[in-house]
Protein backbone atom coordinates (compact mmCIF):
# COMPACT_ATOMS: atom_id res chain seq x y z
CA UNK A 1 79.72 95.51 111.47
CA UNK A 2 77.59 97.03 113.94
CA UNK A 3 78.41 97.93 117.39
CA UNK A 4 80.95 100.45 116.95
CA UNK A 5 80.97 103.25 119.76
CA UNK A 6 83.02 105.76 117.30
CA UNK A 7 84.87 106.26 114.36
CA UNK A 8 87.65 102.79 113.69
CA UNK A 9 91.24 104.78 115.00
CA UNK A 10 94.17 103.03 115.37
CA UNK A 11 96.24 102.55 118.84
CA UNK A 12 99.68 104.07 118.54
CA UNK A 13 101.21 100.37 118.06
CA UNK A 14 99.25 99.72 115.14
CA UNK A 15 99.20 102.79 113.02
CA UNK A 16 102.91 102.63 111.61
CA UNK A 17 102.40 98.60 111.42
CA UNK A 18 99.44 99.25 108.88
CA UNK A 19 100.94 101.20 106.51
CA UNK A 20 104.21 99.10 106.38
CA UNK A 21 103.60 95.06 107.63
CA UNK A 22 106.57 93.01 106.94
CA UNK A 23 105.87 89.30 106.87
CA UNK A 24 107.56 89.41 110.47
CA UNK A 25 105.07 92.15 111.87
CA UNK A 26 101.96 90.78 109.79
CA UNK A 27 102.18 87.29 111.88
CA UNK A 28 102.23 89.14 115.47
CA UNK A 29 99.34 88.07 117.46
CA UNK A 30 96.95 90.56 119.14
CA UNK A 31 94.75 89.73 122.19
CA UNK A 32 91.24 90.19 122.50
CA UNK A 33 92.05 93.39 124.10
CA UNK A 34 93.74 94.74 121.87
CA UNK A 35 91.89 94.33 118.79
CA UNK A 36 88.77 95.98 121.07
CA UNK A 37 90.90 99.09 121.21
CA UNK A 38 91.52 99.24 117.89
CA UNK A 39 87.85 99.23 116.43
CA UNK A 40 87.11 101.24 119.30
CA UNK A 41 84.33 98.86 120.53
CA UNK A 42 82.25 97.89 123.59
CA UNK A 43 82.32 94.88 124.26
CA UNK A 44 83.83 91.76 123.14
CA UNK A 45 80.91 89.79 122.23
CA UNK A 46 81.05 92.02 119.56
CA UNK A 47 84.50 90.58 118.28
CA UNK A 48 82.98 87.02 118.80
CA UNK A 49 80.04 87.54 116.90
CA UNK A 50 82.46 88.68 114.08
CA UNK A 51 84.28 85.49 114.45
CA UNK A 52 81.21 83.13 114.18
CA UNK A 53 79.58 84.86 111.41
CA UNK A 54 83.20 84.44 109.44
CA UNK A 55 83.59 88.64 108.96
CA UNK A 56 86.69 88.21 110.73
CA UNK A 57 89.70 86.18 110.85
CA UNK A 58 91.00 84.64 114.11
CA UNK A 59 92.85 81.91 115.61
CA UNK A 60 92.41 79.99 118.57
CA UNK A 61 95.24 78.85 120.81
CA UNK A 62 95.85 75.95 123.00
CA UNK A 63 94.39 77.58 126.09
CA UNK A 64 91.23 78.39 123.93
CA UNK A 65 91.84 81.62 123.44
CA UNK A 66 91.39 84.08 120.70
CA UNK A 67 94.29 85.78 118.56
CA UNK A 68 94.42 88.13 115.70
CA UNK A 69 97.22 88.69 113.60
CA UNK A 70 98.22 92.22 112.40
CA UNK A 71 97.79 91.47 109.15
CA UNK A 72 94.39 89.67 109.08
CA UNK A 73 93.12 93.25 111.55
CA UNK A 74 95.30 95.75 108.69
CA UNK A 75 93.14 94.38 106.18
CA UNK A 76 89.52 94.10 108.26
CA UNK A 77 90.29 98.26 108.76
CA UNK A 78 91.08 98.62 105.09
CA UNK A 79 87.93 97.34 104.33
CA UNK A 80 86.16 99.59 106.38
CA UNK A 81 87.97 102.30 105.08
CA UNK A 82 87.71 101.48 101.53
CA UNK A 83 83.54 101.19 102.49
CA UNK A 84 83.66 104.75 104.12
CA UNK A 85 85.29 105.86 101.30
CA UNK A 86 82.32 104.31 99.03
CA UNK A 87 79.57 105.46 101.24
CA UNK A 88 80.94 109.33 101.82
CA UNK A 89 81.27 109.22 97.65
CA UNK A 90 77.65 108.07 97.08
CA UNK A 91 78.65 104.62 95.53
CA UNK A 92 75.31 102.31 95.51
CA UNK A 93 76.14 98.93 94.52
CA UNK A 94 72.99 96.56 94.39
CA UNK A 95 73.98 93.02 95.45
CA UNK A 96 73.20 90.22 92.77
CA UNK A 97 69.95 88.64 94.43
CA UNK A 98 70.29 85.51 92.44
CA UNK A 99 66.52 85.71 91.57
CA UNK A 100 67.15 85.51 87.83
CA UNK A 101 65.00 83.38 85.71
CA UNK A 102 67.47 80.22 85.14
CA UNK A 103 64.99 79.42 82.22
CA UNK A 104 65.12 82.92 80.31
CA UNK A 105 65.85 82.38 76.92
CA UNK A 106 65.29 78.45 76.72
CA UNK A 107 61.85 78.33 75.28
């Protein structure tokens, strides 16, 4: 997810929310606004291409516009923690290219 001005830090209404979503919390709606301040972003094209290419969950609403639940953005930070996490420890994981011979061991 590229485009990030800065290190992901969490508004003061989302940091507490994070580490504790009830059901009742998880299912409040963010604007587009809001979800740019919390990945500390530039623009909101950005956000949309997130939303095309399916790396991010969001709902549109009858007046076309774009939500985010604080659950769906809790877990999309997560993520990018848990990745930090991975990268700062040296974790390489190769992705499975699928370019396996399907015939290997058949003749």
């Amino acid at each position: 997810m590229n485009g990030m001005t800065s290190s992901v830090s969490m508004p003061n209404f989302l940091s507490d929310t994070c580490d504790k979503t009830t059901e009742i919390d998880g299912n409040r709606l963010l604007s587009l606004r809001e979800v740019i301040k919390v990945f500390n972003i530039s623009s909101p094209e950005i956000i949309h291409n997130w939303l095309e290419g399916d790396s991010f969950p969001g709902v549109k609403i009858i007046n076309g516009q774009r939500k985010f639940r604080v659950a769906d953005v809790c877990a999309v930070l997560a993520q990018i923690d848990e990745i930090k996490a991975r990268n700062a420890a040296g974790y390489i994981e190769i992705p499975d290219s699928g370019d396996e011979d399907p015939y290997a061991g058949r003749y």
